[in-house]
C-alpha atoms as a PDB file:
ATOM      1  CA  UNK A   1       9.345 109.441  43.552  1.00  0.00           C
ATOM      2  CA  UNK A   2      11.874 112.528  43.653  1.00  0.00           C
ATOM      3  CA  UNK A   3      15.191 112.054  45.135  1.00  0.00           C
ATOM      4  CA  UNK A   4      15.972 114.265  47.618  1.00  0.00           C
ATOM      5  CA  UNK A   5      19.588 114.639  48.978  1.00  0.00           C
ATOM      6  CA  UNK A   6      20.756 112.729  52.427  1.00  0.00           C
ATOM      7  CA  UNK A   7      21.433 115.875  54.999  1.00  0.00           C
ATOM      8  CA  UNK A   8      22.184 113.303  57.952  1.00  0.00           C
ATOM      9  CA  UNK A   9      23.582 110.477  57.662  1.00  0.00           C
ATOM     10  CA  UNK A  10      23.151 107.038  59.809  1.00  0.00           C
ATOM     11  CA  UNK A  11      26.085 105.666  61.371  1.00  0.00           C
ATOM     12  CA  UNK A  12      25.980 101.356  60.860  1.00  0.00           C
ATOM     13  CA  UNK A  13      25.713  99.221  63.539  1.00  0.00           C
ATOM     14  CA  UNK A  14      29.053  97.341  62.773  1.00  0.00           C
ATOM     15  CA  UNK A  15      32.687  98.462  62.942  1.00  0.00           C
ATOM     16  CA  UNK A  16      33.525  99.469  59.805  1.00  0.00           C
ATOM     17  CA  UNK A  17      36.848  99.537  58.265  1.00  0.00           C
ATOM     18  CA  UNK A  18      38.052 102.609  59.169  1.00  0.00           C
ATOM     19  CA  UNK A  19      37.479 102.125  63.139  1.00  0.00           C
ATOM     20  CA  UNK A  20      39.373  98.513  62.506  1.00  0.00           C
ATOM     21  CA  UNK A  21      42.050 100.516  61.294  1.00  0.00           C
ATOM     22  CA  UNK A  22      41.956 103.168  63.739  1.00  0.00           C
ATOM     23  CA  UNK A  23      42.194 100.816  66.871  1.00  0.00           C
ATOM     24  CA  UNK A  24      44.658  98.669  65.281  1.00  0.00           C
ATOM     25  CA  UNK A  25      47.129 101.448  64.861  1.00  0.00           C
ATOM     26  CA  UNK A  26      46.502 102.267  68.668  1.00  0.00           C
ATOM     27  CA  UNK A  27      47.336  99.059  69.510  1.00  0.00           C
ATOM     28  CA  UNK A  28      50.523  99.212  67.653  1.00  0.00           C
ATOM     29  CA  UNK A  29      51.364 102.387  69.182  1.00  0.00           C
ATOM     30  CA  UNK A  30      50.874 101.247  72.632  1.00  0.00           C
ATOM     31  CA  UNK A  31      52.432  97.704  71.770  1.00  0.00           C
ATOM     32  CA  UNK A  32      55.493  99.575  70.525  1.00  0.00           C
ATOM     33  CA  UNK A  33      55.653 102.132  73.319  1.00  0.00           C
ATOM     34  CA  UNK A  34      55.174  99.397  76.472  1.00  0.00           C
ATOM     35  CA  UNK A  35      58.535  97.680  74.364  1.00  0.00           C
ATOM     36  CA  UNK A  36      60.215 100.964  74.594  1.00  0.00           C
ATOM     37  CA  UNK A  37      59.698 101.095  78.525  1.00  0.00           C
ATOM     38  CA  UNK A  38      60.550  97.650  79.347  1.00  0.00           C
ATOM     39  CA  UNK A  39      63.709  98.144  77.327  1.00  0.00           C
ATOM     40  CA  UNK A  40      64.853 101.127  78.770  1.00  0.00           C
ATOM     41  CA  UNK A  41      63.750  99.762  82.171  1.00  0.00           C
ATOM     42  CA  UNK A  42      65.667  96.175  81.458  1.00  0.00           C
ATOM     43  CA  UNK A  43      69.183  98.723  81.005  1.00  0.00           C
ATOM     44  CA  UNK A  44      72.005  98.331  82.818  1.00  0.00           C
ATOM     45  CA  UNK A  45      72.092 101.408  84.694  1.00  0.00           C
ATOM     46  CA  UNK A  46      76.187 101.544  84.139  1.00  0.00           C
ATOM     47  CA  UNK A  47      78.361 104.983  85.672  1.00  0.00           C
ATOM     48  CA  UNK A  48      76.962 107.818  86.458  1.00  0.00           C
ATOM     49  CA  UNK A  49      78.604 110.584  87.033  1.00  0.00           C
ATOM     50  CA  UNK A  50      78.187 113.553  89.397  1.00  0.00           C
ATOM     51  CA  UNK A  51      78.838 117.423  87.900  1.00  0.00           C
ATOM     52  CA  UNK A  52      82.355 118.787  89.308  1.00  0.00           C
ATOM     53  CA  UNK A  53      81.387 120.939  92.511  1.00  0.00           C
ATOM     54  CA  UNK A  54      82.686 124.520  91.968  1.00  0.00           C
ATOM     55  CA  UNK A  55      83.798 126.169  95.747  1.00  0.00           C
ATOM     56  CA  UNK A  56      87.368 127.536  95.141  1.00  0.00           C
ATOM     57  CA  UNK A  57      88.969 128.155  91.757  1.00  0.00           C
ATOM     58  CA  UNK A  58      91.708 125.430  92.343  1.00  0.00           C
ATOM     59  CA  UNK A  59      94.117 127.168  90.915  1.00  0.00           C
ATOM     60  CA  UNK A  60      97.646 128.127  91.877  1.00  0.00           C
ATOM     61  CA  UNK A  61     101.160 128.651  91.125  1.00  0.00           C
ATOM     62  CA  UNK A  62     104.097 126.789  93.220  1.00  0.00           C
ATOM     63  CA  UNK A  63     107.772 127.515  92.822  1.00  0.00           C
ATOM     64  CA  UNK A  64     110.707 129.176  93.729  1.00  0.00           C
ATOM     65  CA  UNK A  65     109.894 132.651  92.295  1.00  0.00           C
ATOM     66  CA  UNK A  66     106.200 132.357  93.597  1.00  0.00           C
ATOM     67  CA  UNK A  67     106.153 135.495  96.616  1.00  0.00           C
ATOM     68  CA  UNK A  68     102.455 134.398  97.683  1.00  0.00           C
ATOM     69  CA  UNK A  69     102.424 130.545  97.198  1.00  0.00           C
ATOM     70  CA  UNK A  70      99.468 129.184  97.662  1.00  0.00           C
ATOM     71  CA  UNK A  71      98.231 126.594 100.137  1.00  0.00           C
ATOM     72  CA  UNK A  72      97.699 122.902  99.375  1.00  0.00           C
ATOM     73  CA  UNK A  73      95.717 120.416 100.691  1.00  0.00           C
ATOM     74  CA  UNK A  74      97.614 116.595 101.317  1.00  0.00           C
ATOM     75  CA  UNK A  75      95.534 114.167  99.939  1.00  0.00           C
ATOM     76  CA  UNK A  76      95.224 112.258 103.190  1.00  0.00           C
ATOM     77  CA  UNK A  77      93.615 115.357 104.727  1.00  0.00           C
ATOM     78  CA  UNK A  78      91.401 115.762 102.080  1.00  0.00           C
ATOM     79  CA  UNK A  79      89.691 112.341 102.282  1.00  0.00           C
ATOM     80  CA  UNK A  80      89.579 112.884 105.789  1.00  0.00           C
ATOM     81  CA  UNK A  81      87.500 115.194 105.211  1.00  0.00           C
ATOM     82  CA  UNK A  82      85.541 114.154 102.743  1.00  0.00           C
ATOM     83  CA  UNK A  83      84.926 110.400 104.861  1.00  0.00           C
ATOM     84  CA  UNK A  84      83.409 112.780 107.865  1.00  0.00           C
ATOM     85  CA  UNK A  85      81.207 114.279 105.539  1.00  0.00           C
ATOM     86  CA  UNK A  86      80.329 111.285 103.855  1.00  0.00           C
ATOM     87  CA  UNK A  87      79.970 108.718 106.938  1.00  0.00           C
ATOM     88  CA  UNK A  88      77.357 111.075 108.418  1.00  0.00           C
ATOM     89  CA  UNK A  89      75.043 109.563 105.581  1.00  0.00           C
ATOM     90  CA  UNK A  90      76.078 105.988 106.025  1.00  0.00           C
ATOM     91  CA  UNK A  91      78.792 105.779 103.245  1.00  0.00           C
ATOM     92  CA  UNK A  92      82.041 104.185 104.273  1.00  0.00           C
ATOM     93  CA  UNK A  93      84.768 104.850 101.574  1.00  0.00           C
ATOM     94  CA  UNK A  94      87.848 102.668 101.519  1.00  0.00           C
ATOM     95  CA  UNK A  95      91.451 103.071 100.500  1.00  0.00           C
ATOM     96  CA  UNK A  96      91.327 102.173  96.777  1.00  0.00           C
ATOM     97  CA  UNK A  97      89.580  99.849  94.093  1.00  0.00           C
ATOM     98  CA  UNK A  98      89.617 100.073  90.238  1.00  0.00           C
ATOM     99  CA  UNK A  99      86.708 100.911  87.868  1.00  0.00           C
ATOM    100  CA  UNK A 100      86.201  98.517  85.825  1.00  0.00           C
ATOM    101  CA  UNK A 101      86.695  99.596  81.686  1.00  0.00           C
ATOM    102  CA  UNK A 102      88.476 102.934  82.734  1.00  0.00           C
ATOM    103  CA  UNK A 103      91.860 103.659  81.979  1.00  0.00           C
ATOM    104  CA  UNK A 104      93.687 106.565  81.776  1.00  0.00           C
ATOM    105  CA  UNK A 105      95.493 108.669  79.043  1.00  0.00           C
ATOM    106  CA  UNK A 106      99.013 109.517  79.921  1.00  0.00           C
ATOM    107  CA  UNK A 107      97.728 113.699  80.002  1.00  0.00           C
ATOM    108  CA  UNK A 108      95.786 112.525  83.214  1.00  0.00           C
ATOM    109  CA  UNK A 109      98.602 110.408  84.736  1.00  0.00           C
ATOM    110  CA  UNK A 110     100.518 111.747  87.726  1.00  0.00           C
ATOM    111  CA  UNK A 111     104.746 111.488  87.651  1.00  0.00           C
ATOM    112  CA  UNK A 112     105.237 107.964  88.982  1.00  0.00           C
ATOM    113  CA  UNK A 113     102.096 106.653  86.370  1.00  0.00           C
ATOM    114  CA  UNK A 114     102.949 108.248  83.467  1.00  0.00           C
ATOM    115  CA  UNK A 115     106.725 107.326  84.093  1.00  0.00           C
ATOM    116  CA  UNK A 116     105.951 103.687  84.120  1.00  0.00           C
ATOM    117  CA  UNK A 117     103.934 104.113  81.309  1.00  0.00           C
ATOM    118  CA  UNK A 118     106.279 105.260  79.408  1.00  0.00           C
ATOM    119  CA  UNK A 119     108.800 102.410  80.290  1.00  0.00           C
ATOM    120  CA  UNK A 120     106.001  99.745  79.307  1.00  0.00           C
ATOM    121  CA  UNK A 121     105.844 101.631  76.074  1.00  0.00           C
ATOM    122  CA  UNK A 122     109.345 101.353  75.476  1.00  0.00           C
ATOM    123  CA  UNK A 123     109.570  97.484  76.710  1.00  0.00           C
ATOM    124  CA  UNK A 124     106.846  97.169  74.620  1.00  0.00           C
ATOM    125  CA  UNK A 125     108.355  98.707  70.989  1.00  0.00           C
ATOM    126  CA  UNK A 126     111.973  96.800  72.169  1.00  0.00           C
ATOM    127  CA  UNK A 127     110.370  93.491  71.974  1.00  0.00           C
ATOM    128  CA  UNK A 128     108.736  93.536  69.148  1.00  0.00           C
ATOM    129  CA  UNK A 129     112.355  94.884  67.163  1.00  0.00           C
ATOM    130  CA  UNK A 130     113.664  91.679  68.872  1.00  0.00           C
ATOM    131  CA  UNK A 131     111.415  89.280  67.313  1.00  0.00           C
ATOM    132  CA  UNK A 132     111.677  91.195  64.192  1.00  0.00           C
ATOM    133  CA  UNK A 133     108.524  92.461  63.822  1.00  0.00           C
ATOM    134  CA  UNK A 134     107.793  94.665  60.779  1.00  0.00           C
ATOM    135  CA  UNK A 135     105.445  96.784  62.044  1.00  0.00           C
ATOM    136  CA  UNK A 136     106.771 100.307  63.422  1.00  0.00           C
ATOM    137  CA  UNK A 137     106.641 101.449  67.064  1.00  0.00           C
ATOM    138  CA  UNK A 138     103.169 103.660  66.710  1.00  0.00           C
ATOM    139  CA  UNK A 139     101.128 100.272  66.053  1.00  0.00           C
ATOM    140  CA  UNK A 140     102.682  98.450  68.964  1.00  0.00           C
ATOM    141  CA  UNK A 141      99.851  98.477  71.326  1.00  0.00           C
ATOM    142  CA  UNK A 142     100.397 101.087  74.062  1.00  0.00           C
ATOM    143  CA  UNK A 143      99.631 100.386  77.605  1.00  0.00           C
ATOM    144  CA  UNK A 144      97.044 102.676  79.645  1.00  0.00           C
ATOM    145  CA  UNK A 145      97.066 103.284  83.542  1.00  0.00           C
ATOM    146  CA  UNK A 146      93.745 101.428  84.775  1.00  0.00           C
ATOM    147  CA  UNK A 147      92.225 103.928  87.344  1.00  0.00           C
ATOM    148  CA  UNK A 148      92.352 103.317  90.634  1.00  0.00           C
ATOM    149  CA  UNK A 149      90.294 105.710  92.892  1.00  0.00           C
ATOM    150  CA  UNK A 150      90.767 107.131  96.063  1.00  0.00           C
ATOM    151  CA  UNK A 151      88.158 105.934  97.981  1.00  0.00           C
ATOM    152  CA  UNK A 152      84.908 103.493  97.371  1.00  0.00           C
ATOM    153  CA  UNK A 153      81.772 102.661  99.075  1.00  0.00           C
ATOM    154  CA  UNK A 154      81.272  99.013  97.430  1.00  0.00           C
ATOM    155  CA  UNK A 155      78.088  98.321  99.021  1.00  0.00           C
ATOM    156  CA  UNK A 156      76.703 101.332  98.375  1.00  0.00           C
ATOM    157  CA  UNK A 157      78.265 101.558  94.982  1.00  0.00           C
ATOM    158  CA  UNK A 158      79.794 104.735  95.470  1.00  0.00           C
ATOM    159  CA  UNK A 159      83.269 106.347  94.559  1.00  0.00           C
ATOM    160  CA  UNK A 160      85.058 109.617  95.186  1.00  0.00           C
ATOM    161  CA  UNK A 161      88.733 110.338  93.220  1.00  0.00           C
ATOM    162  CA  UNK A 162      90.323 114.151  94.916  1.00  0.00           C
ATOM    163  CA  UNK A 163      92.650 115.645  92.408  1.00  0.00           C
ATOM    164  CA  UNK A 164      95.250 116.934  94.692  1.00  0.00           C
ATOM    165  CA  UNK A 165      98.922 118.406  93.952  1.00  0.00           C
ATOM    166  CA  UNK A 166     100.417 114.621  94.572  1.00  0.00           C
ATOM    167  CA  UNK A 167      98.506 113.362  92.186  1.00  0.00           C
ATOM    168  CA  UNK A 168      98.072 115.755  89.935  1.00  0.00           C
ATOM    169  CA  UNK A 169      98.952 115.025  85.900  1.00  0.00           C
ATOM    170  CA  UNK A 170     102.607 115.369  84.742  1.00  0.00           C
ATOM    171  CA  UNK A 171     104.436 117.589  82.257  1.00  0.00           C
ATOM    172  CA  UNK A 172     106.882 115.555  80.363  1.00  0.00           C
ATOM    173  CA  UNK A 173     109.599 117.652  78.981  1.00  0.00           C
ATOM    174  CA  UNK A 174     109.056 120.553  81.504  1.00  0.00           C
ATOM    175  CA  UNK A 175     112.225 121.315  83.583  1.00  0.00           C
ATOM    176  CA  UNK A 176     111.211 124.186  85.135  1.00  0.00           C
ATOM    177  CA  UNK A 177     111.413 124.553  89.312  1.00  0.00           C
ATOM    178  CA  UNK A 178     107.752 126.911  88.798  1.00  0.00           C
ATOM    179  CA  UNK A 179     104.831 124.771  88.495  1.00  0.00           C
ATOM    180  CA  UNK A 180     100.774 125.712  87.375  1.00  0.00           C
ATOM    181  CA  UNK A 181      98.280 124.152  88.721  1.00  0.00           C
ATOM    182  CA  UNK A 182      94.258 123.661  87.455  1.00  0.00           C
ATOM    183  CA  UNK A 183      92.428 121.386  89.679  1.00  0.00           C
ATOM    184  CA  UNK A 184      89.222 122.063  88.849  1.00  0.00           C
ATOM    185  CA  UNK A 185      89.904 121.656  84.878  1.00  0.00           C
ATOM    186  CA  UNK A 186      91.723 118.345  85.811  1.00  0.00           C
ATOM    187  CA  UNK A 187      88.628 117.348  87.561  1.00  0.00           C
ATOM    188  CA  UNK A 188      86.003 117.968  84.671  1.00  0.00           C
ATOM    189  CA  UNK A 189      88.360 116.064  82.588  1.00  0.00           C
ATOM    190  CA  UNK A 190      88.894 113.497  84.522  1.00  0.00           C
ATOM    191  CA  UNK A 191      84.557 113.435  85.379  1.00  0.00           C
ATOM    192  CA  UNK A 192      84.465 112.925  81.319  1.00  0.00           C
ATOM    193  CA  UNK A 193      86.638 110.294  80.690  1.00  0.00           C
ATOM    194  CA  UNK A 194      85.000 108.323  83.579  1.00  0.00           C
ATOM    195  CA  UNK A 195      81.486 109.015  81.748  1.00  0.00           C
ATOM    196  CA  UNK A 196      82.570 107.977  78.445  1.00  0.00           C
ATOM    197  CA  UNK A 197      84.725 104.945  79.365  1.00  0.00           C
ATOM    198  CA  UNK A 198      82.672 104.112  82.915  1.00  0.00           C
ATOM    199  CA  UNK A 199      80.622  99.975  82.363  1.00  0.00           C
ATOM    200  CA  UNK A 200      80.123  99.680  86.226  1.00  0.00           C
ATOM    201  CA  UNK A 201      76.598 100.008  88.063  1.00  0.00           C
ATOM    202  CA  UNK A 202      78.326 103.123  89.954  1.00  0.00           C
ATOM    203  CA  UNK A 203      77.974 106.803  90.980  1.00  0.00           C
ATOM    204  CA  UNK A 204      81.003 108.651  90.813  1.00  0.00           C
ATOM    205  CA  UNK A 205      82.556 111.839  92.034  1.00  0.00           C
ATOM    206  CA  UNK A 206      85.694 113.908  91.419  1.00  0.00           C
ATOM    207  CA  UNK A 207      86.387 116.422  94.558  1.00  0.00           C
ATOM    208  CA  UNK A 208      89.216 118.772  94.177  1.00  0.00           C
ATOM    209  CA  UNK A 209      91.974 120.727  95.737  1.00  0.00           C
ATOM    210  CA  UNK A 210      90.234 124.323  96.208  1.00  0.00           C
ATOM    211  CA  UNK A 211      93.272 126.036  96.639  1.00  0.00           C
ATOM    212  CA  UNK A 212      93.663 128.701  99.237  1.00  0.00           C
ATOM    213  CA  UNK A 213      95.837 131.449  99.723  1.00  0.00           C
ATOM    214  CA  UNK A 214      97.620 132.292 103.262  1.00  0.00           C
ATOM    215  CA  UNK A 215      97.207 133.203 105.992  1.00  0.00           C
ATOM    216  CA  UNK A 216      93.786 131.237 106.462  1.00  0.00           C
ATOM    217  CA  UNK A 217      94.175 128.957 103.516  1.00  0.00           C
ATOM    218  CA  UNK A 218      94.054 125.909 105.297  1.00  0.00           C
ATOM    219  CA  UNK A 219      91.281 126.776 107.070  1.00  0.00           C
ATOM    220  CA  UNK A 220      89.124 128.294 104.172  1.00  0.00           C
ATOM    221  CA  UNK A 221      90.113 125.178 101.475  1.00  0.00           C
ATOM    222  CA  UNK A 222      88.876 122.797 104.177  1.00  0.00           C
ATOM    223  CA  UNK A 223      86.030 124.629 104.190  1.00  0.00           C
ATOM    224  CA  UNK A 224      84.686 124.653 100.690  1.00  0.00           C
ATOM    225  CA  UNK A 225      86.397 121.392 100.089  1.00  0.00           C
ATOM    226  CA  UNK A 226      83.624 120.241 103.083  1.00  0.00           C
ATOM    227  CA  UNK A 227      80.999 122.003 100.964  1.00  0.00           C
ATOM    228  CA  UNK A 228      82.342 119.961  97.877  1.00  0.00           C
ATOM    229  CA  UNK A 229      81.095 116.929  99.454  1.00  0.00           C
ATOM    230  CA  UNK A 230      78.310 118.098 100.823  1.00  0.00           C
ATOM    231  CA  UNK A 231      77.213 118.725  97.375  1.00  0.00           C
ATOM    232  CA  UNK A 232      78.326 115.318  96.236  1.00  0.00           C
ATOM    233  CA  UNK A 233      75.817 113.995  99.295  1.00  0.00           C
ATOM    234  CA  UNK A 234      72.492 115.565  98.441  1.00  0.00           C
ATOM    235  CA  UNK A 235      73.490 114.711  94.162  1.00  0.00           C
ATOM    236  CA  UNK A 236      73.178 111.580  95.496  1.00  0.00           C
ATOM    237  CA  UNK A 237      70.093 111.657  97.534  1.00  0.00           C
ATOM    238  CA  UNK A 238      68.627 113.168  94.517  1.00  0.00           C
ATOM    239  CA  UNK A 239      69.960 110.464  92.180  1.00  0.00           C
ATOM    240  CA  UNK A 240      68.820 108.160  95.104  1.00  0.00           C
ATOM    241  CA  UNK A 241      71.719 106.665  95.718  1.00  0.00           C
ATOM    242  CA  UNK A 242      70.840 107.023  99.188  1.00  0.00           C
ATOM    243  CA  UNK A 243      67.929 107.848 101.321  1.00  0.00           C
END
């Protein structure tokens, strides 16, 4: 008999070894990617924090050399504002309320914070050089503001801060009667630290002071302050924070 080569050849019957290895590696695959899912979907959802709004600059210089000063808004007329806006879409925000893990550095402190601050530093550094401790005043643990916001939805699990000029950061060591002010910097700092430090199932917002120049500057920061939280709103229908 001659040989003659194969030219097709017959598949078996049985799995062979290579299609047992085949769909046992897809199983693994899919095993391992369902355990991805249900741990990312088993997550603590923790802060999340909404992009600063940019309408107005917020910037301005206040003083007694300033010829065009610009025009502030308080920071009880602000939330006003930003409650109308925000009560048309069911959220209620109320005075106050502390996030939970955040606290503040003394750069983001306003006057009367940082100030007290500074005196629990001090307290704390006087008592330890009373009990003779040997250790020197930078390792004495240093107190940090916890952050309070302005307004909070608790139901809801929503809450607003407004950087305004009362409660804007200090300047230790600054003297001088003219004063420069950067809202909107302050605001994406402030946004940051939130994110980084932020534990709480929350979404979060920081409006600020657009700053407006006379003789309509009322009128035109109330304006794009409105805007502001009208942005905040539909960031959080699209977060679905609300319907």
């Amino acid at each position: 008999m001659e040989a003659k080569p194969v030219t097709q050849k017959q598949e078996p019957a049985y799995p062979t070894r290579r299609d047992v290895l085949k769909s046992a590696a897809a199983f693994v695959l899919v095993g391992l990617a369902g355990t991805r899912i249900a741990a990312d979907e088993g997550k603590g959802k923790g802060i999340t924090v909404a992009p600063v709004f940019e309408h107005g600059n917020g910037r301005g210089v206040a003083g007694c050399i300033v010829v065009s000063p610009p025009v502030f808004l308080s920071e009880e007329e602000a939330m006003q504002i930003i409650r109308e806006e925000l009560t048309k879409h069911g959220i209620k925000l109320k005075d106050g309320g502390v996030l939970e893990g955040v606290h503040l550095p003394r750069s983001l402190m306003n006057a009367e914070e940082a100030y007290r601050d500074l005196l629990e530093s001090l307290r704390n550094e006087l008592k330890g050089l009373k009990e003779g401790s040997e250790t020197s005043p930078k390792d004495v643990p240093q107190p940090l503001s916890s952050f309070k916001v302005d307004g909070l939805d608790n139901d809801k699990r929503i809450a607003v801060e407004f950087i305004s000029q009362e409660g804007y950061p200090a300047e230790p060591g600054s003297w001088s009667s003219v004063r420069d002010y950067d809202f909107r910097n302050v605001a994406k700092r402030l946004a940051s630290t939130v994110k980084n430090q932020g534990k709480e199932d929350m979404f979060f917002a920081v409006l600020y002071d657009p700053v407006s120049r006379l003789p309509d500057g009322t009128r035109e920061s109330q304006k794009l302050l409105r805007l502001q939280a009208q942005d905040f709103v539909a960031w959080l229908k699209k977060e679905k924070a609300i319907p």
